[in-house]
Each structure stands twice: as C-alpha cells, then as structure tokens.
PDB file of N, CA and C in Angstrom:
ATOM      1  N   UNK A   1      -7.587 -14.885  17.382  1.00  0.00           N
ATOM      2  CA  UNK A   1      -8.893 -14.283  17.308  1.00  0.00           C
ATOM      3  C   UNK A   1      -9.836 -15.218  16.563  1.00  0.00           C
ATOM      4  N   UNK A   2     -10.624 -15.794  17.215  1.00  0.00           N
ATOM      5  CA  UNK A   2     -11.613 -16.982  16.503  1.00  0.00           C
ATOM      6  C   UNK A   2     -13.028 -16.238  16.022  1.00  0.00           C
ATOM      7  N   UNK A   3     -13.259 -16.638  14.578  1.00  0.00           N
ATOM      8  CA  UNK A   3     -13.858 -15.995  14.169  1.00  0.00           C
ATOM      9  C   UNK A   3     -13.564 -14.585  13.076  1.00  0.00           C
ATOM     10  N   UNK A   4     -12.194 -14.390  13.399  1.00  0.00           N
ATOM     11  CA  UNK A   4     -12.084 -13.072  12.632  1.00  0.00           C
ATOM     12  C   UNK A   4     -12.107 -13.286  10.845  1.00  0.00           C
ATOM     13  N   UNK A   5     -12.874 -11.900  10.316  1.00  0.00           N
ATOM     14  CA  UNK A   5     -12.847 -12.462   8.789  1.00  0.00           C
ATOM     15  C   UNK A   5     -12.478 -11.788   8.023  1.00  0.00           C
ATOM     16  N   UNK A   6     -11.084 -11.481   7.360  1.00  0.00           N
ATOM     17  CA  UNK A   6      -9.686 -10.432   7.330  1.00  0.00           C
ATOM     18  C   UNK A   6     -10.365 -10.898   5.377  1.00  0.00           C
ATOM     19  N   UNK A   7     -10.236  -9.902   4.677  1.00  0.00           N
ATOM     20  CA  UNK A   7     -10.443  -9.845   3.402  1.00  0.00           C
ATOM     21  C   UNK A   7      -9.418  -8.837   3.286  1.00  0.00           C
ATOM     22  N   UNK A   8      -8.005  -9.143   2.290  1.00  0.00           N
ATOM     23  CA  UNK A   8      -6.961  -7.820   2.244  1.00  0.00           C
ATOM     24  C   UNK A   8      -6.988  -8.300   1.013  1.00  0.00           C
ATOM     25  N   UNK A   9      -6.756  -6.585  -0.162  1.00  0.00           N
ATOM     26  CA  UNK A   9      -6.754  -6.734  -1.752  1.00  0.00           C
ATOM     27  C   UNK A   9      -5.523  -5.313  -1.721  1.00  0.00           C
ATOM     28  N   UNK A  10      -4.639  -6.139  -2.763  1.00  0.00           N
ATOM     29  CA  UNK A  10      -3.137  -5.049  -3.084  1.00  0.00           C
ATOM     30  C   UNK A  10      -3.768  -5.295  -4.553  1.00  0.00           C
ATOM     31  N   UNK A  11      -3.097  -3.806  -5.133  1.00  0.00           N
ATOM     32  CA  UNK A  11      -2.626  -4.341  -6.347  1.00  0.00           C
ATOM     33  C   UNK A  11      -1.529  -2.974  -6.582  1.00  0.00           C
ATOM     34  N   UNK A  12      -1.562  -3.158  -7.785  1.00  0.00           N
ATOM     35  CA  UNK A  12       0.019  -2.204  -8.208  1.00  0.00           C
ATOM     36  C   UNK A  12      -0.579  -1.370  -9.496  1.00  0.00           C
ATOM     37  N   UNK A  13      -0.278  -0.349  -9.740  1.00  0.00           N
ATOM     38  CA  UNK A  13      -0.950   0.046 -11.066  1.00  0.00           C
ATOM     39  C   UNK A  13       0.550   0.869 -11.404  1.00  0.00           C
ATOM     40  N   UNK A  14       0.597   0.934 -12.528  1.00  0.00           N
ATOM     41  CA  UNK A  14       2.180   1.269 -13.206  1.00  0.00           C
ATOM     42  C   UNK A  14       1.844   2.600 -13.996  1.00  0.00           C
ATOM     43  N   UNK A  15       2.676   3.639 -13.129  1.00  0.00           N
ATOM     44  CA  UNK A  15       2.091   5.400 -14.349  1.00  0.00           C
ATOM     45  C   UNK A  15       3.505   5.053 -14.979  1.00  0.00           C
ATOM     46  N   UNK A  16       2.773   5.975 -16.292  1.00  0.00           N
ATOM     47  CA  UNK A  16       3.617   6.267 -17.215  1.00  0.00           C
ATOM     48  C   UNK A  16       3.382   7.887 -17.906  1.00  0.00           C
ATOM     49  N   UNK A  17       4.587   7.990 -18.325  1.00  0.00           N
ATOM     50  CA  UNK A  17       4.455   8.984 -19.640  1.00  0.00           C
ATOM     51  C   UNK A  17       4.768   8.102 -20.906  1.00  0.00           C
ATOM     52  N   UNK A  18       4.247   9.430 -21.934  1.00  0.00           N
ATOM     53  CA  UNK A  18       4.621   8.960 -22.868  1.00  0.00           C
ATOM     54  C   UNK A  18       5.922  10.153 -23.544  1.00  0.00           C
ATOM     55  N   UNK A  19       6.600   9.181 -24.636  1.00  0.00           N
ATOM     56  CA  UNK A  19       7.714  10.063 -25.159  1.00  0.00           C
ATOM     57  C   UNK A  19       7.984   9.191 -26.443  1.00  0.00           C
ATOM     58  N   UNK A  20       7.530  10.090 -27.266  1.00  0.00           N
ATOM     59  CA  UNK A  20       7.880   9.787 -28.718  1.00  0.00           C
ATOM     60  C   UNK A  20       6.161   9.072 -29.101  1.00  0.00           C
ATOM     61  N   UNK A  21       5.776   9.497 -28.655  1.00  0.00           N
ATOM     62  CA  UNK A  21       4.276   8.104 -28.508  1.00  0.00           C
ATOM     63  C   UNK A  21       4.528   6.930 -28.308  1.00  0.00           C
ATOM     64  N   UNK A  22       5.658   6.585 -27.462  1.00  0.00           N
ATOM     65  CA  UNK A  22       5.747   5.235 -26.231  1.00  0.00           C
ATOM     66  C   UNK A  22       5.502   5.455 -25.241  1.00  0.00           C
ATOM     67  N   UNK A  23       4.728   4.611 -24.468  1.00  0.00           N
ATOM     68  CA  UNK A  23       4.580   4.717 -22.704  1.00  0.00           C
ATOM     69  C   UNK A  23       6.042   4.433 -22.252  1.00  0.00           C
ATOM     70  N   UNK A  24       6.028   4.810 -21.397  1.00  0.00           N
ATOM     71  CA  UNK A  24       7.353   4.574 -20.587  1.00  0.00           C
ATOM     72  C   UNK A  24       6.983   4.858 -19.046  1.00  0.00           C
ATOM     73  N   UNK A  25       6.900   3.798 -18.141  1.00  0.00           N
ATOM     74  CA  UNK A  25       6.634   3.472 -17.008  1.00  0.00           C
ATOM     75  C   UNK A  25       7.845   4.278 -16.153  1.00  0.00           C
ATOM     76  N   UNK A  26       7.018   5.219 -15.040  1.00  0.00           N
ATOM     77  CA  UNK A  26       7.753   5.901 -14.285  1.00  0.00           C
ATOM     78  C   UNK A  26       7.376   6.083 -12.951  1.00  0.00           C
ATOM     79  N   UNK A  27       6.464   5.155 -12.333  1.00  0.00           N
ATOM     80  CA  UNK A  27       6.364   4.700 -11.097  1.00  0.00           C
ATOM     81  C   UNK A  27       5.093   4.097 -10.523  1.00  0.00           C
ATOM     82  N   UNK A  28       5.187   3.348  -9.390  1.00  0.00           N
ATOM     83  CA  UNK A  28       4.293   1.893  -8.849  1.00  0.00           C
ATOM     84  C   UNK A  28       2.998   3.056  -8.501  1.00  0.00           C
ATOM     85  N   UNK A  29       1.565   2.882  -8.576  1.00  0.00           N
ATOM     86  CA  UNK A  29       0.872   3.169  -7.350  1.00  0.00           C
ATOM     87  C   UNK A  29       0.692   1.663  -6.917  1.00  0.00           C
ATOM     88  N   UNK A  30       0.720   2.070  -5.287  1.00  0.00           N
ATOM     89  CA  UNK A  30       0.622   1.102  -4.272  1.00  0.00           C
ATOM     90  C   UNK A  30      -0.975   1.537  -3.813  1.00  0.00           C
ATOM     91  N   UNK A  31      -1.715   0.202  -3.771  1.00  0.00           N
ATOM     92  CA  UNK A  31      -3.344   0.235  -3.712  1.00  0.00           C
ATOM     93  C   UNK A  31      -3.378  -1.329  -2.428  1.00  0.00           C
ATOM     94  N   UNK A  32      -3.852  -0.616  -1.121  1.00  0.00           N
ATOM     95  CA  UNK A  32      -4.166  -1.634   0.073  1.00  0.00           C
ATOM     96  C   UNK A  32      -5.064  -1.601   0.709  1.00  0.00           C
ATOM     97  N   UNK A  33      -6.185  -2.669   0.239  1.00  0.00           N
ATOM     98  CA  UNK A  33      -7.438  -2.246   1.303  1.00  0.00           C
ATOM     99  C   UNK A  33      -7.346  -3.746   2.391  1.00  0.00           C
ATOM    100  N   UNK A  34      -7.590  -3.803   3.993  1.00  0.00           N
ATOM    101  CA  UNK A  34      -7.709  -4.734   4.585  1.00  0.00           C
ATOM    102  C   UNK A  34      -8.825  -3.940   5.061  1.00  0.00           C
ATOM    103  N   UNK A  35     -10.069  -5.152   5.308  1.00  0.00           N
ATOM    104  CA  UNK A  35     -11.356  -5.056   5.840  1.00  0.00           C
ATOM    105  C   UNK A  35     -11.027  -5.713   7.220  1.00  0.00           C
ATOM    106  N   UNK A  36     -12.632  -5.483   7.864  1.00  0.00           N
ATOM    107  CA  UNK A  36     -12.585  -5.770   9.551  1.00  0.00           C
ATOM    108  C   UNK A  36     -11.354  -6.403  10.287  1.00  0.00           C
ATOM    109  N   UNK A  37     -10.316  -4.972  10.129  1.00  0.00           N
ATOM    110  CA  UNK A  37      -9.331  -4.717  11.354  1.00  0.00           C
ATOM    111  C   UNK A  37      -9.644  -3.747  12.321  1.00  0.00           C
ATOM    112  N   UNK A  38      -9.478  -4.983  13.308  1.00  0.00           N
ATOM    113  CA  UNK A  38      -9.841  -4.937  14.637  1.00  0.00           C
ATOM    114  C   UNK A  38      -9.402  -3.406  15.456  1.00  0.00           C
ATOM    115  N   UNK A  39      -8.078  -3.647  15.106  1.00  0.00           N
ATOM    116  CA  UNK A  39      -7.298  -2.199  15.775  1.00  0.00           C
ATOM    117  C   UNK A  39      -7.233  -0.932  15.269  1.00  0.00           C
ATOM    118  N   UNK A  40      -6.372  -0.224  16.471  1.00  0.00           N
ATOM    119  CA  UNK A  40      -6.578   1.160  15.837  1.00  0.00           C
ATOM    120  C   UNK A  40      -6.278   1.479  14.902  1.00  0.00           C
ATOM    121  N   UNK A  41      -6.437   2.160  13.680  1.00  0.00           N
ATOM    122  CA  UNK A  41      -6.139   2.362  12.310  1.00  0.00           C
ATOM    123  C   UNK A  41      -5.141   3.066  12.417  1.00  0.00           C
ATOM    124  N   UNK A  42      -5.293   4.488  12.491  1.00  0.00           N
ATOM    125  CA  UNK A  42      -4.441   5.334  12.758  1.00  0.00           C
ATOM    126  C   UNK A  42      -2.602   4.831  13.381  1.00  0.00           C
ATOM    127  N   UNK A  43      -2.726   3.694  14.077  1.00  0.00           N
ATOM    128  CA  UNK A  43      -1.612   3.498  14.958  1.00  0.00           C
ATOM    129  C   UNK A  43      -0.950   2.087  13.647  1.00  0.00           C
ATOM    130  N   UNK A  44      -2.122   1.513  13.508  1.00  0.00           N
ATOM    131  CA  UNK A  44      -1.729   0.468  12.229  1.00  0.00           C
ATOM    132  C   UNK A  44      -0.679   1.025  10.738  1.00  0.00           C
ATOM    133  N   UNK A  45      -1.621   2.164  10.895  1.00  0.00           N
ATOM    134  CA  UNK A  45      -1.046   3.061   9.600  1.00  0.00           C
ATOM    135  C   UNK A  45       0.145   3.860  10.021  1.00  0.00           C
ATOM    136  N   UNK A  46       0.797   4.460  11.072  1.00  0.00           N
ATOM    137  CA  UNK A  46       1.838   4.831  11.622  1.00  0.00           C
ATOM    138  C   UNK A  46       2.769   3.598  11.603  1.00  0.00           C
ATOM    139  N   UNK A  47       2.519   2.595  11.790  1.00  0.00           N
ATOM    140  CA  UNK A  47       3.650   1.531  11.787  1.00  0.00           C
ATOM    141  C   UNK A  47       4.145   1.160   9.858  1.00  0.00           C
ATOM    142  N   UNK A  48       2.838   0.923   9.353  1.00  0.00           N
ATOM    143  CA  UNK A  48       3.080   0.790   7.994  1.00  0.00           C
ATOM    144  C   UNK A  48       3.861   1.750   7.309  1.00  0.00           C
ATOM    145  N   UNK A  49       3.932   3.142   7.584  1.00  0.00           N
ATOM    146  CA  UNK A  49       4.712   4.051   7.246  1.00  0.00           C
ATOM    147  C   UNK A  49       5.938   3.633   7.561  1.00  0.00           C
ATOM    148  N   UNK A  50       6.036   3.663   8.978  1.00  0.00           N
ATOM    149  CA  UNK A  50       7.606   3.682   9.354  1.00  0.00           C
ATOM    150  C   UNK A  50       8.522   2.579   9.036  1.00  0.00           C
ATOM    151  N   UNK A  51       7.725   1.641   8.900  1.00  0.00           N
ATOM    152  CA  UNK A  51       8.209   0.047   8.064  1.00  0.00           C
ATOM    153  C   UNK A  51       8.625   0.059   6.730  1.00  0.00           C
ATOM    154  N   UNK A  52       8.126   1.059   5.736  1.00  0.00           N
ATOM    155  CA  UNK A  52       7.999   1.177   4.534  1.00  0.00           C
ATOM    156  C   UNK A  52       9.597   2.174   4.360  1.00  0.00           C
ATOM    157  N   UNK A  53       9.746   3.104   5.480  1.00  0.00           N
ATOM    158  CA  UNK A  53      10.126   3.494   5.452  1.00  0.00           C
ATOM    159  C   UNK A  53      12.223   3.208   5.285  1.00  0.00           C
ATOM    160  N   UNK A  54      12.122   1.576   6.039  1.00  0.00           N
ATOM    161  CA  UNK A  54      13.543   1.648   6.179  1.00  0.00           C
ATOM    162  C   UNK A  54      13.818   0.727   4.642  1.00  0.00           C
ATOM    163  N   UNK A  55      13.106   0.819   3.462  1.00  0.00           N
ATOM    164  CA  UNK A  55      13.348   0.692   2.433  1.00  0.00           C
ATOM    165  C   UNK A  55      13.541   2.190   1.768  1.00  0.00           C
ATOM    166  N   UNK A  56      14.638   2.600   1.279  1.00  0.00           N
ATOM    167  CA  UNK A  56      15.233   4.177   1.095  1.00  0.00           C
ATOM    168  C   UNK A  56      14.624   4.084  -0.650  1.00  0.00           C
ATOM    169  N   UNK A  57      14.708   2.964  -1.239  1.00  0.00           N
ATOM    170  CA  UNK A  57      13.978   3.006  -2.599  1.00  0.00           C
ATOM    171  C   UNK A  57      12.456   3.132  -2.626  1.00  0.00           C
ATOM    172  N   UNK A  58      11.916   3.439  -1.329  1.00  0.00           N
ATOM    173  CA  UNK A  58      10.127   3.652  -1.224  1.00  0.00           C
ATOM    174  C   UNK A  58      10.135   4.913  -0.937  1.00  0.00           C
ATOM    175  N   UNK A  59      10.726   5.962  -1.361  1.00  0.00           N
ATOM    176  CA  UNK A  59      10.217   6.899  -1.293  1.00  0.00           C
ATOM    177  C   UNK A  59       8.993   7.547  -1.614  1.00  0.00           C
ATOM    178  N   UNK A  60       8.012   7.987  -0.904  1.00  0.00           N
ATOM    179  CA  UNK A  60       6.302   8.329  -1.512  1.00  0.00           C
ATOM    180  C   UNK A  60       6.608   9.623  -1.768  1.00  0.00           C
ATOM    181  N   UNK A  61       5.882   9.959  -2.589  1.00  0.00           N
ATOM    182  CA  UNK A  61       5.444  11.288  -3.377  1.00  0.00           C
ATOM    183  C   UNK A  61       3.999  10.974  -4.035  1.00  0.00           C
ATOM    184  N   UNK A  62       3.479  12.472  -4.165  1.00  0.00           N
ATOM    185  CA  UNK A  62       2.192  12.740  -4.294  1.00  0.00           C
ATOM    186  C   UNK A  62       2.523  13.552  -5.384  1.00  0.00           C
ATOM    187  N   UNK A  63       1.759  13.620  -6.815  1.00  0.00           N
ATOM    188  CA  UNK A  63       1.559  14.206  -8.097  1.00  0.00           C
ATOM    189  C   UNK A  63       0.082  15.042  -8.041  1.00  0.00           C
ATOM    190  N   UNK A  64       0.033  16.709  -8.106  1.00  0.00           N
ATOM    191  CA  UNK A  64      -1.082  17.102  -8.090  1.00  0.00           C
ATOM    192  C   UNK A  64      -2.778  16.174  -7.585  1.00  0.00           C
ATOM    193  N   UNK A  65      -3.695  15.539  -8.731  1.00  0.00           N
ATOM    194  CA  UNK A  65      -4.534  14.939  -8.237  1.00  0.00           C
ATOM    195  C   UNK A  65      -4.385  13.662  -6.917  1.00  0.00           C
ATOM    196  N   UNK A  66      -3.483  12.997  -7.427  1.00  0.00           N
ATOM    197  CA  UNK A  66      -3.071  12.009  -6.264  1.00  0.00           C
ATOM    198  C   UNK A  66      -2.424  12.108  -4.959  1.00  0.00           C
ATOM    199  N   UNK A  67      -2.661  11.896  -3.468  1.00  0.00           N
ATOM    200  CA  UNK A  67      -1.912  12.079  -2.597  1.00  0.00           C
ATOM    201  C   UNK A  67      -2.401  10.629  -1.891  1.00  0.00           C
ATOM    202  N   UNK A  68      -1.082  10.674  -1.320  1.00  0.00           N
ATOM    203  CA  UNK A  68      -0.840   9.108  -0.580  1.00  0.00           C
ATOM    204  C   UNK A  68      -1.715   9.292   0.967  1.00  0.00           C
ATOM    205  N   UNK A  69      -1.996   8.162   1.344  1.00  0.00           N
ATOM    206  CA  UNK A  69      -2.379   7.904   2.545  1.00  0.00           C
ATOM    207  C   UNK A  69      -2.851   6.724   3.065  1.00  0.00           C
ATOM    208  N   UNK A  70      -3.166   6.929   4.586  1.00  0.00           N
ATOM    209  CA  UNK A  70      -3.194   5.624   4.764  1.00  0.00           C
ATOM    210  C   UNK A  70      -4.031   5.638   5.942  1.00  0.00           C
ATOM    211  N   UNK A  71      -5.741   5.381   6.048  1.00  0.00           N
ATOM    212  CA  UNK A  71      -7.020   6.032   6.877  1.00  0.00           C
ATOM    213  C   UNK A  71      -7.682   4.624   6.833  1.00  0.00           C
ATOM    214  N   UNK A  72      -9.001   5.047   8.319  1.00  0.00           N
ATOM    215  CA  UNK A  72      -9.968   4.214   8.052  1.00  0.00           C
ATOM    216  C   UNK A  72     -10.364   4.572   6.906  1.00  0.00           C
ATOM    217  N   UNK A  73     -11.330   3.674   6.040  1.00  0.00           N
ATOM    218  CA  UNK A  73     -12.184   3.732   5.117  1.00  0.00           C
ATOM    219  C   UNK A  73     -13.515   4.136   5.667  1.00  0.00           C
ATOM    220  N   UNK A  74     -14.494   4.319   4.476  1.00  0.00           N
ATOM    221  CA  UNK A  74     -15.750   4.817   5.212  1.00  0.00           C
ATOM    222  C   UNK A  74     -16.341   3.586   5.869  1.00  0.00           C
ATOM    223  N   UNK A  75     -16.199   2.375   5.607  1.00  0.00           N
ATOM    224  CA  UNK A  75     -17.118   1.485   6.068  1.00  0.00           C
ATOM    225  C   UNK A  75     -15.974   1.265   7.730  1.00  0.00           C
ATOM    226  N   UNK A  76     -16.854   1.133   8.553  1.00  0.00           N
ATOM    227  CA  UNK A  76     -15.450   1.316  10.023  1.00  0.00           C
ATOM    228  C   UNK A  76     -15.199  -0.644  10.257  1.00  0.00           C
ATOM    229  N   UNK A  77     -13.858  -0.632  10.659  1.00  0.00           N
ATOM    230  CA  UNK A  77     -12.985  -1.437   9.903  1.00  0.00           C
ATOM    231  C   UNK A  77     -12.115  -1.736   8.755  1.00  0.00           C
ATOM    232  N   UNK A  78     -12.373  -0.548   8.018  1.00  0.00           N
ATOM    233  CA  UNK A  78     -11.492  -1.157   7.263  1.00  0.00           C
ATOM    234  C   UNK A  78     -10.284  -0.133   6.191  1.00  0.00           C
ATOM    235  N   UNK A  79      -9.043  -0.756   6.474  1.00  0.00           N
ATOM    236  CA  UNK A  79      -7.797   0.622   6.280  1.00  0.00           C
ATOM    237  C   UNK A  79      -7.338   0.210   4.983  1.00  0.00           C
ATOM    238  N   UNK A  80      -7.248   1.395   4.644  1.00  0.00           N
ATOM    239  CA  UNK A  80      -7.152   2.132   2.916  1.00  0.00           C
ATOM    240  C   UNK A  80      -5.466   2.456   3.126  1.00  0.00           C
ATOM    241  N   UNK A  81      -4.615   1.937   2.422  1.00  0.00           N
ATOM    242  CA  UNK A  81      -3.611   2.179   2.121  1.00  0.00           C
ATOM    243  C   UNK A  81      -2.812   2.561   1.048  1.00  0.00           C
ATOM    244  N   UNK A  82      -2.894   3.873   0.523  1.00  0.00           N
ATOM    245  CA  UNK A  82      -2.793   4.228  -1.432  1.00  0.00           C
ATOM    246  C   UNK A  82      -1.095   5.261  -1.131  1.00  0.00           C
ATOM    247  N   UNK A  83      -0.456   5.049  -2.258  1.00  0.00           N
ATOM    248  CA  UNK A  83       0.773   5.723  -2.554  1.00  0.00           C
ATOM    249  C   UNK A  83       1.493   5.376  -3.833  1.00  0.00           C
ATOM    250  N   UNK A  84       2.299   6.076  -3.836  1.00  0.00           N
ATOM    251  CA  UNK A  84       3.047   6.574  -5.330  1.00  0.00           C
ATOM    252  C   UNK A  84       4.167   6.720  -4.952  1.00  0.00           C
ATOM    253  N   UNK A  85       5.236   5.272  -5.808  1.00  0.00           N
ATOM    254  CA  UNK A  85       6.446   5.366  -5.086  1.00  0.00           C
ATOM    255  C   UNK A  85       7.063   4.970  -6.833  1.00  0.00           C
ATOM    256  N   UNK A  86       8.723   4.789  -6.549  1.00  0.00           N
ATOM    257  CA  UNK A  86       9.315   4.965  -7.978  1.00  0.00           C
ATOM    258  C   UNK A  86       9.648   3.593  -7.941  1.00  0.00           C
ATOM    259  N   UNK A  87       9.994   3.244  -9.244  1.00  0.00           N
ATOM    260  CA  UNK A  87      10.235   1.584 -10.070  1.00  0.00           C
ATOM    261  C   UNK A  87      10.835   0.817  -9.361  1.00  0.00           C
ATOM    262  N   UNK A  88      11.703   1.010  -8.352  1.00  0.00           N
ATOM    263  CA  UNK A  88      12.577   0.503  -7.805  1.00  0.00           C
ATOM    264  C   UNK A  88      12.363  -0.148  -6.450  1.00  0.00           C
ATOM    265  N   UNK A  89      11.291   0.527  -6.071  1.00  0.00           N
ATOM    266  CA  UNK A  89      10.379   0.174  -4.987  1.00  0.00           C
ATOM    267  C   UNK A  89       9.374  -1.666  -5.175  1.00  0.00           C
ATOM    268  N   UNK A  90      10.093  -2.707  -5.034  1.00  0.00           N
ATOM    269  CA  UNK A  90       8.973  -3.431  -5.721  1.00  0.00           C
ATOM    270  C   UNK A  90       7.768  -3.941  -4.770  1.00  0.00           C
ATOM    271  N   UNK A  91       7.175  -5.354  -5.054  1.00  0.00           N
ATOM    272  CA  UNK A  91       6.472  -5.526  -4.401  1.00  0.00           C
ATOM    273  C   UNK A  91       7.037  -6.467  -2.935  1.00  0.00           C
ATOM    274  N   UNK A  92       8.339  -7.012  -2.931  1.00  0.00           N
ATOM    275  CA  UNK A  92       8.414  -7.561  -2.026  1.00  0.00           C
ATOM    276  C   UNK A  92       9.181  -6.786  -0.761  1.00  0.00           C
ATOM    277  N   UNK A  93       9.219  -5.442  -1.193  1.00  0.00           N
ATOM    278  CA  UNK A  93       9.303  -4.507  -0.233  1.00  0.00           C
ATOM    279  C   UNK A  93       8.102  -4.193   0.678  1.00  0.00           C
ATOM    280  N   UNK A  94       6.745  -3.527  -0.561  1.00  0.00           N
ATOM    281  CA  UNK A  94       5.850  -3.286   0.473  1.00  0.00           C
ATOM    282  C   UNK A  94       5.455  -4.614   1.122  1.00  0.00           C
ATOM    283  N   UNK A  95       5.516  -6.238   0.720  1.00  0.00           N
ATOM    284  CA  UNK A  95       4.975  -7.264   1.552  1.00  0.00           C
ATOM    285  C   UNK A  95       5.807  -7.428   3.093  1.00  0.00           C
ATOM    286  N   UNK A  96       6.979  -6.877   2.930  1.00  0.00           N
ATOM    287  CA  UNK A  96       7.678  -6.987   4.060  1.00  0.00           C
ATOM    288  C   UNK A  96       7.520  -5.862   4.713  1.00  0.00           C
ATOM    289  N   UNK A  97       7.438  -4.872   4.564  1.00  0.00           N
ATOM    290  CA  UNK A  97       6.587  -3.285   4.921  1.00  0.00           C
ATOM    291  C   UNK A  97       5.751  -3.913   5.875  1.00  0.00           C
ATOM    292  N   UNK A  98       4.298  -4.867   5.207  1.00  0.00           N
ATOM    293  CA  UNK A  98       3.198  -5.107   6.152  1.00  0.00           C
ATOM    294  C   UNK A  98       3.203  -6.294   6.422  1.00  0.00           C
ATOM    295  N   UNK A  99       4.442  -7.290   6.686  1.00  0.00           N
ATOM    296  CA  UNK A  99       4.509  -7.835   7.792  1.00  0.00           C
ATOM    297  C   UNK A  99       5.166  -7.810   8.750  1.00  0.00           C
ATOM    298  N   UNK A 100       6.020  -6.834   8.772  1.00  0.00           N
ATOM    299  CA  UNK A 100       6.820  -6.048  10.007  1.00  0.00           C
ATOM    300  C   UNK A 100       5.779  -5.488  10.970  1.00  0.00           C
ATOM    301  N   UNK A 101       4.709  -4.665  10.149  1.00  0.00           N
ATOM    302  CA  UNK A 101       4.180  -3.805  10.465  1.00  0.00           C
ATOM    303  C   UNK A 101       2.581  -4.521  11.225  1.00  0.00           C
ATOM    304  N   UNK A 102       1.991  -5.637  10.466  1.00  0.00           N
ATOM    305  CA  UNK A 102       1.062  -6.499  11.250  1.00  0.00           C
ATOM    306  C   UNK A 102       1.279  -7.669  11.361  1.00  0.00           C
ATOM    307  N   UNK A 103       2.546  -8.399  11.006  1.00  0.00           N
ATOM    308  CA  UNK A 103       2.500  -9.719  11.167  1.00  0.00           C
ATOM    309  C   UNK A 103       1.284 -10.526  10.770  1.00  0.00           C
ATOM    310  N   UNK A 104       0.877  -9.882   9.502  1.00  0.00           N
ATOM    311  CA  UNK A 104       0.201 -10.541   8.257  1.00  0.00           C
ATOM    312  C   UNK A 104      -1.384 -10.992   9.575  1.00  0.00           C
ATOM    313  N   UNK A 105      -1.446 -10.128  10.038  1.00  0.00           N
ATOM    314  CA  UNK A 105      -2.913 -10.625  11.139  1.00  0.00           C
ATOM    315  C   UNK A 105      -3.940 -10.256  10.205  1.00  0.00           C
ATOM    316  N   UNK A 106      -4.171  -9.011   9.631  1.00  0.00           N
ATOM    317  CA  UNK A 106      -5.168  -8.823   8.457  1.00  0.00           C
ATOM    318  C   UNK A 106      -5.321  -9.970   7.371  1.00  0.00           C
ATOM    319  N   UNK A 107      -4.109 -11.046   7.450  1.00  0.00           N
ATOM    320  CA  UNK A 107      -4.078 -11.053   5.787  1.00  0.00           C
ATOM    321  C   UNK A 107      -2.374 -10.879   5.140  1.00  0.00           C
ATOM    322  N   UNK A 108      -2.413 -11.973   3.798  1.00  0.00           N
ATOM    323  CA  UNK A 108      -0.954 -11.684   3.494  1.00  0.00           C
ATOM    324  C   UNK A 108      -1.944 -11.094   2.111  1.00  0.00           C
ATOM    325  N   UNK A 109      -0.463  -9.835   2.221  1.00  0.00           N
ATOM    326  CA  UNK A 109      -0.518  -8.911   0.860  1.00  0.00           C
ATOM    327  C   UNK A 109       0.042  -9.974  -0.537  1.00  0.00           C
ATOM    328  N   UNK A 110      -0.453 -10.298  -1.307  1.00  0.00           N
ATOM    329  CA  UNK A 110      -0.461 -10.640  -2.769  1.00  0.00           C
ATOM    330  C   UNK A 110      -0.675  -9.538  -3.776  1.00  0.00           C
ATOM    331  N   UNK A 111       0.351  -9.078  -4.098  1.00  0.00           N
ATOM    332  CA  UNK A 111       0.358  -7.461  -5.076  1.00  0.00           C
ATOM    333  C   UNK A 111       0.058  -8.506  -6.437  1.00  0.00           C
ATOM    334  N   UNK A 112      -0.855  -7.786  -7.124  1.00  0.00           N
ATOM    335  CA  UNK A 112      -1.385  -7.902  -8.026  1.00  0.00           C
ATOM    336  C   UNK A 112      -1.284  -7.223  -8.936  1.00  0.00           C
ATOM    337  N   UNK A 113      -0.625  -6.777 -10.618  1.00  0.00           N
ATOM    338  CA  UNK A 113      -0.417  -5.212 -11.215  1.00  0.00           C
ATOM    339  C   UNK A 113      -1.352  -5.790 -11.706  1.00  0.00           C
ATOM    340  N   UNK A 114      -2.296  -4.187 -12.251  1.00  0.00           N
ATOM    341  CA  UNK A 114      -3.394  -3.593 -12.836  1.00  0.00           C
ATOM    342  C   UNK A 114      -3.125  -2.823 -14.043  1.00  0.00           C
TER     343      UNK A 114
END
C-alpha cells in the first residue's frame, strides 16, 4: 500500500493493590491504538481476540469501571484496543497476538509500561 501512514501506540499500565501500605501489582492493562487502518475494524478486532486467545495466560477480565474492548475509535480509521489481563500475560504475547492477527501492516507493537 504506497502511501499508507500507520501511527500504532501500546503501552502497559500495571494495577495494583495495596496491602500493608505496599503496592503490590496484580495485573497488565493492555492500551492499543493503530490509526488510518484501512480495513474492517470489527473483523481486525475479531482476529486480535482470537489470537490473544491461544495464549491461556491472557485471560481478559473487566473490573467494575473498566471493560475491555476492541472498536473503531471516534476519529474513522482508527482501532482502540484496551484490556485487563493478569501478570503472567506479558508483552511478547500480546506482540505476537498482533502479528498473527495483522502481520504488523498497521505497525509493530512496542509495549511501553506507564
């Protein structure tokens, strides 16, 4: 695709509780935005799931305010990829997640923690 201009931003943000008044880290949020993709979102984001999926340590879960998903964004082009998975899940899971899943055409994921 000549011309295409793929801007993709990961990062990782680490929840915790606390206990005793120590943090203690108890799981990844996963944060994926790729801008002007071309294709269908919806079908992009069905593959990213199911990719994510044959890692059994990515299990997603959603905590009251937070729920996972994975949509166009408001600006059209560009897919929002957010979830909440446990410690064990790292980052070179979800990078292989989304290149199964796009063969890095958006963009290679570089997880970044926050």
């Amino acid at each position: 695709m000549m011309g295409l201009s793929v801007l993709l931003i990961a990062s990782t943000k680490v929840g915790q509780i606390h206990i005793g008044g120590q943090p203690v880290p108890v799981n990844y949020r996963y944060i994926v935005n790729a801008y002007n993709v071309e294709d269908d979102i919806p079908k992009v984001c069905h593959k990213l799931w199911m990719e994510l999926r044959n890692f059994w340590m990515c299990q997603v879960w959603s905590f009251g305010l937070f729920k996972q998903f994975c949509r166009e964004g408001t600006e059209k082009g560009t897919l929002e990829w957010e979830f909440e998975t446990g410690l064990a899940c790292n980052t070179g899971m979800l990078e292989a997640a989304w290149w199964e899943a796009t063969k890095n055409k958006y963009g290679r994921i570089g997880c970044e923690k926050k």
